[in-house]
Protein backbone atom coordinates (compact mmCIF):
# COMPACT_ATOMS: atom_id res chain seq x y z
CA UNK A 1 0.00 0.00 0.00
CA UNK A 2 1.36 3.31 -1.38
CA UNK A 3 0.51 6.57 1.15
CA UNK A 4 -1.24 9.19 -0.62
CA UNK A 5 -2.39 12.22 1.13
CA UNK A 6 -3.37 15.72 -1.05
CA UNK A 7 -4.64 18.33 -0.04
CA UNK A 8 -6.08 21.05 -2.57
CA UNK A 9 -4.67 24.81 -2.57
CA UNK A 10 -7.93 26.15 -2.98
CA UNK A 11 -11.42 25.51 -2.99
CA UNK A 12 -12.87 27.99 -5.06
CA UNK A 13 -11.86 29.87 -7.96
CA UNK A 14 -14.89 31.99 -9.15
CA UNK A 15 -17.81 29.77 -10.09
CA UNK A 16 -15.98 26.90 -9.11
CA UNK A 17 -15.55 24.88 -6.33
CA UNK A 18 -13.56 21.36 -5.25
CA UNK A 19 -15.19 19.24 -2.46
CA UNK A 20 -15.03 15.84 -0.93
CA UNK A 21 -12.32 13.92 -2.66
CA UNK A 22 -11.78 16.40 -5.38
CA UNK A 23 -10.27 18.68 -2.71
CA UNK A 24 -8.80 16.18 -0.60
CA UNK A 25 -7.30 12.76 -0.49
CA UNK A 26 -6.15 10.62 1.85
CA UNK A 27 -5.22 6.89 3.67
CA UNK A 28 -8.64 5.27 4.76
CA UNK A 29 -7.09 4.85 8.29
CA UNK A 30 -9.77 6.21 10.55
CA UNK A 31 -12.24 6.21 8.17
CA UNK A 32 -12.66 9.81 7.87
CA UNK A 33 -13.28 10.40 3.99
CA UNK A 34 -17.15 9.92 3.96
CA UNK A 35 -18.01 11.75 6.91
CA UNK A 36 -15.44 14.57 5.68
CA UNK A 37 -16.79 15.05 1.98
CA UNK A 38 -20.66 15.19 3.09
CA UNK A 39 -19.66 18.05 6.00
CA UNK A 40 -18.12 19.74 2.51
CA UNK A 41 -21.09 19.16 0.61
CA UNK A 42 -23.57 20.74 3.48
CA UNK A 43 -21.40 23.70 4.13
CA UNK A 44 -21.36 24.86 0.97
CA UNK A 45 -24.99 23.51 -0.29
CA UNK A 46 -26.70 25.75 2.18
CA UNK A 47 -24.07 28.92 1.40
CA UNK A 48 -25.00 28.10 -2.15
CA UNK A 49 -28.70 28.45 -1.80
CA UNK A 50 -28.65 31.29 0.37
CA UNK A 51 -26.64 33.35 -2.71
CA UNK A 52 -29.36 31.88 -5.09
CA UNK A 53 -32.00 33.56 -2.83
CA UNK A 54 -30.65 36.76 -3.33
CA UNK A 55 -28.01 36.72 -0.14
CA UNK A 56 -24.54 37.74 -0.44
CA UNK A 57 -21.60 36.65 -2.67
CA UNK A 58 -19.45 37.10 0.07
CA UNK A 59 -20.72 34.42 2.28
CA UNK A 60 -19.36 31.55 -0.51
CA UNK A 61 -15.57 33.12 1.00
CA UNK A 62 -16.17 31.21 4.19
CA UNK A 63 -16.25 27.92 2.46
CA UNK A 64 -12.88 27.39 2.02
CA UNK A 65 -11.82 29.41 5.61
CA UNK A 66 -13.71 26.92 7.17
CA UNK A 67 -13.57 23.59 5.58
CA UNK A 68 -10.29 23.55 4.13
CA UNK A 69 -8.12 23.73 8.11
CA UNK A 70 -10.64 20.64 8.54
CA UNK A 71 -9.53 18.36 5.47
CA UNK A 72 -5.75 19.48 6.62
CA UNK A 73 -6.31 18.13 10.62
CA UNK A 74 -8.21 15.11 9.23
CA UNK A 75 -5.15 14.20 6.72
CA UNK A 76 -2.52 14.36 10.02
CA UNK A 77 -4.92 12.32 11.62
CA UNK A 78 -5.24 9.84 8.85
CA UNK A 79 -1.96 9.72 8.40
CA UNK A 80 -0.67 9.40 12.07
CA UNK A 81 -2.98 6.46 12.46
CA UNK A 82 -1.73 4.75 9.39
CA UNK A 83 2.06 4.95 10.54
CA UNK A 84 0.80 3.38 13.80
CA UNK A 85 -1.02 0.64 12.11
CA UNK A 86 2.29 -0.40 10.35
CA UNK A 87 3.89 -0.34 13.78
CA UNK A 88 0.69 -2.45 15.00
CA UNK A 89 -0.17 0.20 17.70
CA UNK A 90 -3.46 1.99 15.97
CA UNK A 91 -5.84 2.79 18.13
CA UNK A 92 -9.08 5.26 17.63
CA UNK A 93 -9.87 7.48 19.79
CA UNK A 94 -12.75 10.60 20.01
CA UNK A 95 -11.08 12.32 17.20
CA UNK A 96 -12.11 10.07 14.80
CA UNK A 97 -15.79 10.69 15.47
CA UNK A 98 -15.37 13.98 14.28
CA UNK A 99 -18.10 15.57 17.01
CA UNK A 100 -15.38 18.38 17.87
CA UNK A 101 -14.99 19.79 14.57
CA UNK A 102 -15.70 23.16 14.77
CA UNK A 103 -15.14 26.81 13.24
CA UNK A 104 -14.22 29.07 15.58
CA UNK A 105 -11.95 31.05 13.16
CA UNK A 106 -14.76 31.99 10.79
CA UNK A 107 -16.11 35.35 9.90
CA UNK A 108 -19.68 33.98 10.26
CA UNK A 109 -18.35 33.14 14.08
CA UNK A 110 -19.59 36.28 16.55
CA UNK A 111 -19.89 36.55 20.04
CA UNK A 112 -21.15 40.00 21.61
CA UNK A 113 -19.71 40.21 24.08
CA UNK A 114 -16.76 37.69 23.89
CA UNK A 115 -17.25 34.33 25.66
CA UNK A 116 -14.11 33.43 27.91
CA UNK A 117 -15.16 29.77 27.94
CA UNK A 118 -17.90 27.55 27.51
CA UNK A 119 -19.74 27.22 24.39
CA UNK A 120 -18.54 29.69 21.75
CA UNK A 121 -19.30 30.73 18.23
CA UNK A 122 -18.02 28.15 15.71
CA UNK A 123 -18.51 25.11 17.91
CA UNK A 124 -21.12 22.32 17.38
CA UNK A 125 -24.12 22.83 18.48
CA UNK A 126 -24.97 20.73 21.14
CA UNK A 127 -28.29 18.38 21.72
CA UNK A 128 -30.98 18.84 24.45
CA UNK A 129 -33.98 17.48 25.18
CA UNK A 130 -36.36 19.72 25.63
CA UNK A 131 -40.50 20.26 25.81
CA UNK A 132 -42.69 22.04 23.14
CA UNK A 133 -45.83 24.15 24.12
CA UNK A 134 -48.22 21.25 24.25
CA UNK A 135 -46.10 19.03 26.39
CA UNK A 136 -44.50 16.80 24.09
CA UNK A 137 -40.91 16.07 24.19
CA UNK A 138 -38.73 16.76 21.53
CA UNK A 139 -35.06 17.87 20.99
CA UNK A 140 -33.36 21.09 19.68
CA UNK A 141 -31.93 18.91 17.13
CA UNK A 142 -35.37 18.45 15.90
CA UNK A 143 -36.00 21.82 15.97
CA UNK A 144 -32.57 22.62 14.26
CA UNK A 145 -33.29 19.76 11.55
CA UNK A 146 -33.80 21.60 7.84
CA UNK A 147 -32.06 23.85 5.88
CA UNK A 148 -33.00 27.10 8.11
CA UNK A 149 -31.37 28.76 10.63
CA UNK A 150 -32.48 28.83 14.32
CA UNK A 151 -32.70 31.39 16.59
CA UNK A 152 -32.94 30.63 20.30
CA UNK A 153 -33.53 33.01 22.96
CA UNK A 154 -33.85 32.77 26.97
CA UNK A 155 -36.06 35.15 28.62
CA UNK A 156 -36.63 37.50 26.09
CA UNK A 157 -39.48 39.76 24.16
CA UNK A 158 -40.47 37.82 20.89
CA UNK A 159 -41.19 40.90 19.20
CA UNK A 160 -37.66 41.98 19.39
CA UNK A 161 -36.70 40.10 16.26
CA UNK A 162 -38.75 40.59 13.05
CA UNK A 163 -39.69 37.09 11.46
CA UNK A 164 -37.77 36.75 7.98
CA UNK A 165 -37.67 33.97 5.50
CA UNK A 166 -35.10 30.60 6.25
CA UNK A 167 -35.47 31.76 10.35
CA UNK A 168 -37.14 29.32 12.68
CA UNK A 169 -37.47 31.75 15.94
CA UNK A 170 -37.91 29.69 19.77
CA UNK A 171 -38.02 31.22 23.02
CA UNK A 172 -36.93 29.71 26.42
CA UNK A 173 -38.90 31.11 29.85
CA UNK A 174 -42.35 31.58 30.98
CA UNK A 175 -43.94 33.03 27.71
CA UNK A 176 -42.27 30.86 25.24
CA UNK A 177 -42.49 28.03 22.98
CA UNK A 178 -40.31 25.82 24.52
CA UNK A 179 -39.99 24.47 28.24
CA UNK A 180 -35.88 23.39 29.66
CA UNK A 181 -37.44 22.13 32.42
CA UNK A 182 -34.61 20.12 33.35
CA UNK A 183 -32.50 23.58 32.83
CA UNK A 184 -29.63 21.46 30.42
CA UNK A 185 -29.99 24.14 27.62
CA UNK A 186 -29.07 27.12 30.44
CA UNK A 187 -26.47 24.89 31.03
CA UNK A 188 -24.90 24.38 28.22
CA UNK A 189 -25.08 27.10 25.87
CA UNK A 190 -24.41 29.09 29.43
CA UNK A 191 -27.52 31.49 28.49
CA UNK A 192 -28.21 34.20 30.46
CA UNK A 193 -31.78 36.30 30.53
CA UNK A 194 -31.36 37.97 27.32
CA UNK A 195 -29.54 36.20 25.36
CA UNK A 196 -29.80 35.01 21.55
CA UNK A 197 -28.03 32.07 20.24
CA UNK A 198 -28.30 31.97 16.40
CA UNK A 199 -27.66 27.97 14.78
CA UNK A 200 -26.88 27.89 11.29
CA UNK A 201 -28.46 25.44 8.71
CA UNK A 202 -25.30 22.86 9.78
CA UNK A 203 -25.95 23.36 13.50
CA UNK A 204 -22.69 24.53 14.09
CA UNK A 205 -23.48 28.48 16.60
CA UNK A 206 -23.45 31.28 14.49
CA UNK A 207 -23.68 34.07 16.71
CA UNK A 208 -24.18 34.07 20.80
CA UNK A 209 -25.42 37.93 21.72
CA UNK A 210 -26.34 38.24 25.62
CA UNK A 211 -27.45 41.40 27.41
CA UNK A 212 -30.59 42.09 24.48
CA UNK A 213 -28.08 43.68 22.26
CA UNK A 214 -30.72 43.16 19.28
CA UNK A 215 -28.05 45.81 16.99
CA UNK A 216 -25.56 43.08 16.80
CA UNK A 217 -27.94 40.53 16.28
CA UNK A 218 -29.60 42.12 13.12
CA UNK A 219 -26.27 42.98 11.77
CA UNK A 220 -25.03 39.27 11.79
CA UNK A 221 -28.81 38.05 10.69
CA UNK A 222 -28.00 41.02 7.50
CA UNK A 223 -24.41 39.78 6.83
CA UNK A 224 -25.78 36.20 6.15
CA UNK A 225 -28.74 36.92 4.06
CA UNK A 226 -31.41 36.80 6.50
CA UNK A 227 -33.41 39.92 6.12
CA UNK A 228 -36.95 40.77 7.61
CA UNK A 229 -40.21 40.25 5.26
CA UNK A 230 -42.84 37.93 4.90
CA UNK A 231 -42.99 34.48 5.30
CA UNK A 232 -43.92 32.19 2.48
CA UNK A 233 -45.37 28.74 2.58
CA UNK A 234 -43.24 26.10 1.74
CA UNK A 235 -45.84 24.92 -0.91
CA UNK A 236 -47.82 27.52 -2.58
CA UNK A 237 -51.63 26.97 -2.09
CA UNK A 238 -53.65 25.44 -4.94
CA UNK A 239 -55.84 28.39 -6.87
């Protein structure tokens, strides 16, 4: 067996764009390659159809800031584990399931004010069970599951942020549509009363804005494409 790790120099040049193996090759050791090349294909799928809905150009930049230091960590990685296998000494461990991955480098990363520690724009967003306004129990990954962005918020005014197109809106506290009863989303997104975490179509955090500051909050929803209007029905109503 012959070693072959690439790694393209780009992944875009104008209308153009590498991903999955075409931007990256590498040693199946740790079976990384599959898991790799579909995170490509959703991080710039949803990028892609938020240009072709009339968002910005700008936001196809991030594709290659973000994915591209992944593909380069997950070719070490293969590697490493390959040149332990001929030694017979491979083992895997939690990097190889990949649930760390995270951008926290990205322009579409913002925290107002910045986070010290914790959970932090960029990182996955993590799981919770949680209950909806009639009682049942569901999940935030069920309510982050699509291709829209969510925007939670703990103890605050609904009204503060005007609906838009490709936004699903929840609120945590005693008017809202969703119950933490158990208090594990407090917990770990370390939410304060006030505060607005924004998940993006991948449910990796977007934006974490505490203290009400609804100015930085619109700004990041206008730098991705998300601006306020009416919202359409998924399928148009029969005349």
């Amino acid at each position: 067996f012959n070693m072959n790790a690439r790694l393209a120099n780009r992944y875009r040049v104008e209308r153009a764009f590498l991903a999955g193996d075409a931007a990256h090759t590498h040693p199946p050791t740790g079976g990384q390659g599959l898991n790799t090349s579909v995170q490509d294909a959703y991080n710039l799928g949803w990028k892609l159809a938020t240009v072709l809905r009339g968002g910005p150009v700008s936001l196809l930049d991030s594709y290659e800031q973000e994915r591209r230091p992944v593909a380069a960590q997950m070719l070490g990685l293969a590697t490493g584990l390959l040149n332990a296998m001929k030694r017979g000494e491979m083992r895997r461990g939690r990097e190889t399931h990949q649930l760390d991955i995270g951008y926290p480098e990205s322009p579409l990363a913002m925290e107002e004010p910045e986070r010290a520690g914790g959970l932090l724009a960029g990182d996955r967003a993590p799981e919770a069970l949680v209950m909806g306004a009639s009682g049942r129990p569901t999940s935030l990954f069920q309510l982050f599951k699509g291709p829209h962005w969510t925007l939670l918020g703990y103890a605050v005014e609904r009204s503060a942020v005007a609906p838009r197109q490709g936004l699903h809106i929840h609120i945590f506290g005693p008017r809202g549509d969703v119950f933490d009863r158990a208090d594990v989303v407090r917990q770990a997104y370390a939410l304060t009363p006030g505060s607005w975490v924004l998940v993006r179509p991948d449910g990796y955090v977007g934006a974490i804005v505490a203290a009400g500051d609804i100015e930085a909050l619109e700004g990041y929803l206008h730098h991705v494409g998300l601006e306020p209007g009416p919202i359409r029905p998924a399928i148009e109503p029969a005349a």
